[in-house]
Structures are given as structure tokens and as C-alpha cells.
Protein backbone atom coordinates (compact mmCIF):
# COMPACT_ATOMS: atom_id res chain seq x y z
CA UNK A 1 -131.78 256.12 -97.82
CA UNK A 2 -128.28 255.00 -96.72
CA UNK A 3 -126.17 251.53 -96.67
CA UNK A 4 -124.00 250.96 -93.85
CA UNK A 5 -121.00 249.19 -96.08
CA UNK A 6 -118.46 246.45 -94.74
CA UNK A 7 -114.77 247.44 -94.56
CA UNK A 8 -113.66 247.22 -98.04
CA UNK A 9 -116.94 246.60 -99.45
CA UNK A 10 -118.14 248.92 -102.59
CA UNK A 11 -121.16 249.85 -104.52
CA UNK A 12 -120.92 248.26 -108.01
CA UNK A 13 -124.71 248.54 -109.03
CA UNK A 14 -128.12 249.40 -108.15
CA UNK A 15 -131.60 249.12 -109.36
CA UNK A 16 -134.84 249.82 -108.37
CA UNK A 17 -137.15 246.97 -107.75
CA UNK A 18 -139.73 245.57 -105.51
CA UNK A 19 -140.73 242.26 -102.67
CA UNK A 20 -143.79 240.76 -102.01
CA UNK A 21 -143.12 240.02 -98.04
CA UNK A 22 -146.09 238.91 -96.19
CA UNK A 23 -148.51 239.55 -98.59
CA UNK A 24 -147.01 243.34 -99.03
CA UNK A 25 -145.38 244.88 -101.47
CA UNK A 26 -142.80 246.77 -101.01
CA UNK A 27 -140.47 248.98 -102.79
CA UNK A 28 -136.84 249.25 -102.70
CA UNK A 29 -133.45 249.16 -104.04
CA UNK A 30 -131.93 246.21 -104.77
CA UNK A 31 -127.87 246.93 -104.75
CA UNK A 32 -125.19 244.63 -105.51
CA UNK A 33 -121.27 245.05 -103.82
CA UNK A 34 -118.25 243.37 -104.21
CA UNK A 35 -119.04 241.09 -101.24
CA UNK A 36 -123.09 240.67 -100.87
CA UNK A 37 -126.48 241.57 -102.81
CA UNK A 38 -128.54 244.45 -100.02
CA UNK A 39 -132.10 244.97 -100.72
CA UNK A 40 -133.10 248.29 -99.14
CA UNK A 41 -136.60 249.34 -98.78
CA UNK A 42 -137.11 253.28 -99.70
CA UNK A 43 -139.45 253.75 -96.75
CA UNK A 44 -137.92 254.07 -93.20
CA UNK A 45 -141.09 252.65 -91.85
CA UNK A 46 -140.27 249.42 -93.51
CA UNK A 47 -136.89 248.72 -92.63
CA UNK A 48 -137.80 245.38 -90.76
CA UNK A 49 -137.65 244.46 -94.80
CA UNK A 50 -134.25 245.21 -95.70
CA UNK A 51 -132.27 241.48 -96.24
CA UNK A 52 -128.53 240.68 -97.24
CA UNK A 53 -127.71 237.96 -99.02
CA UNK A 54 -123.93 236.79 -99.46
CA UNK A 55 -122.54 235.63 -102.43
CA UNK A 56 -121.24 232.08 -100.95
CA UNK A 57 -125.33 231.43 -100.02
CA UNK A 58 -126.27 232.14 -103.46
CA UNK A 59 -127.27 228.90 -105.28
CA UNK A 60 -128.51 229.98 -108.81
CA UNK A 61 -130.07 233.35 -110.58
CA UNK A 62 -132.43 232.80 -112.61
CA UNK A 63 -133.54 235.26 -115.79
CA UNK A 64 -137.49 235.74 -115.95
CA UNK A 65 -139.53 237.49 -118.06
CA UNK A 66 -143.30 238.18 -117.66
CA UNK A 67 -144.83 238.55 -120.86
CA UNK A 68 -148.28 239.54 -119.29
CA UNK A 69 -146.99 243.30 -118.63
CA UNK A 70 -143.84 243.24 -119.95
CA UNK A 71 -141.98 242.64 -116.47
CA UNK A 72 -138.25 241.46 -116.83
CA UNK A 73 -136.38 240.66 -113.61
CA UNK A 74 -134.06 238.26 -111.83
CA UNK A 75 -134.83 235.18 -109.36
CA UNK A 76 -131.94 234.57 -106.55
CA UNK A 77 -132.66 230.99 -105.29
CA UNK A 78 -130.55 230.85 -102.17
CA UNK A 79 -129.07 227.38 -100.65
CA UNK A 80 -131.58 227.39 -97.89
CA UNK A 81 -134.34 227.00 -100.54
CA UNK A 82 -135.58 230.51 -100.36
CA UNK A 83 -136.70 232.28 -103.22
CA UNK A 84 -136.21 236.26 -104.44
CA UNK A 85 -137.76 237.89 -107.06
CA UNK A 86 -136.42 241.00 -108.29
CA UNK A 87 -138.17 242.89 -111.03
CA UNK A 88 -135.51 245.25 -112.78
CA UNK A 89 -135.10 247.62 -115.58
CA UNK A 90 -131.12 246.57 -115.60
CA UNK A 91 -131.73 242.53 -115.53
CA UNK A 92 -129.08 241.74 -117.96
CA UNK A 93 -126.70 244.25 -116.67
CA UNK A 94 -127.58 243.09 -112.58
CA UNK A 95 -127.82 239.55 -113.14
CA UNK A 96 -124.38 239.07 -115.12
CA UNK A 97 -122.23 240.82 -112.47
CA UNK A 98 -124.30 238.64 -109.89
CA UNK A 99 -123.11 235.38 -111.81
CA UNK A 100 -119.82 236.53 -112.00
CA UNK A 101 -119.69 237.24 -108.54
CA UNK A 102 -120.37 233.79 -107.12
């Protein structure tokens, strides 16, 4: 699994997580740069998944935790409405340096 980076553009975490897209789940990485958050699927076969989102489209992040199993993640509400929901080990660590960031 590679990332084509931008010009300039660096790795400053990763985690690995998971989307529900079209009733599928699928796993992937989610990674955060200095100029947009890249979730990655680990699976070749199901690249049509991998997204982008850029900082300056980001309208809140949202901390969650699901009590029912334990599950702590983050929630990236974009300005066209959408919704992402990123289950992660690192929350705190992932979802600061995404605040700071935009």
C-alpha cells in the first residue's frame, strides 16, 4: 500500500481504521499530512474507496466513544454535510493534530 504525496506534502500520522461505504465495510488506513486527511483502503481491489479530504473542507471533528464494545474513534463532518467515521486506537493523538490543522 502506497500514497502518491503532493509536492511538499508529508506523513505526520497514521492509524488503522475502517468505512462503512455502501453497506460494506472496509478496512484501511486513515493518514493525516500537513495539507489533507487520505483514507487508503489495504485491499487493491477496493481502491474505488480511497477519499481525500482537505483541511479548508473540514467543518468540525467530533470525539466518539462507543461504550457497547469499547470502540473510540473520530467523526469528520465535512462542509458539504457529509459525515466520516473513523474508529481509531490513536483518537486523541489523530484528532488533536486534525484540529490543529484546520
Amino acid at each position: 500500500m502506497t500514497v502518491k504525496l503532493n509536492a511538499n506534502e508529508i506523513v505526520l500520522k497514521a492509524g488503522d481504521t475502517n468505512q462503512v461505504i455502501d453497506n460494506q465495510k472496509v478496512d484501511g488506513k486513515l493518514i493525516v499530512t500537513n495539507q489533507r486527511i487520505y483514507f487508503k483502503t489495504l485491499s487493491e481491489v477496493s481502491d474505488r474507496f480511497n477519499f481525500e479530504i482537505l483541511f479548508e473542507n473540514i467543518l468540525e471533528v467530533i470525539f466518539y466513544n462507543k461504550n457497547i464494545f469499547l470502540v473510540k474513534g473520530i467523526n469528520v463532518i465535512t462542509r458539504d454535510g457529509k459525515s466520516h467515521s473513523f474508529p481509531l486506537k490513536k483518537r486523541d493523538e489523530i484528532g488533536q493534530l486534525i484540529n490543529r490543522m484546520y
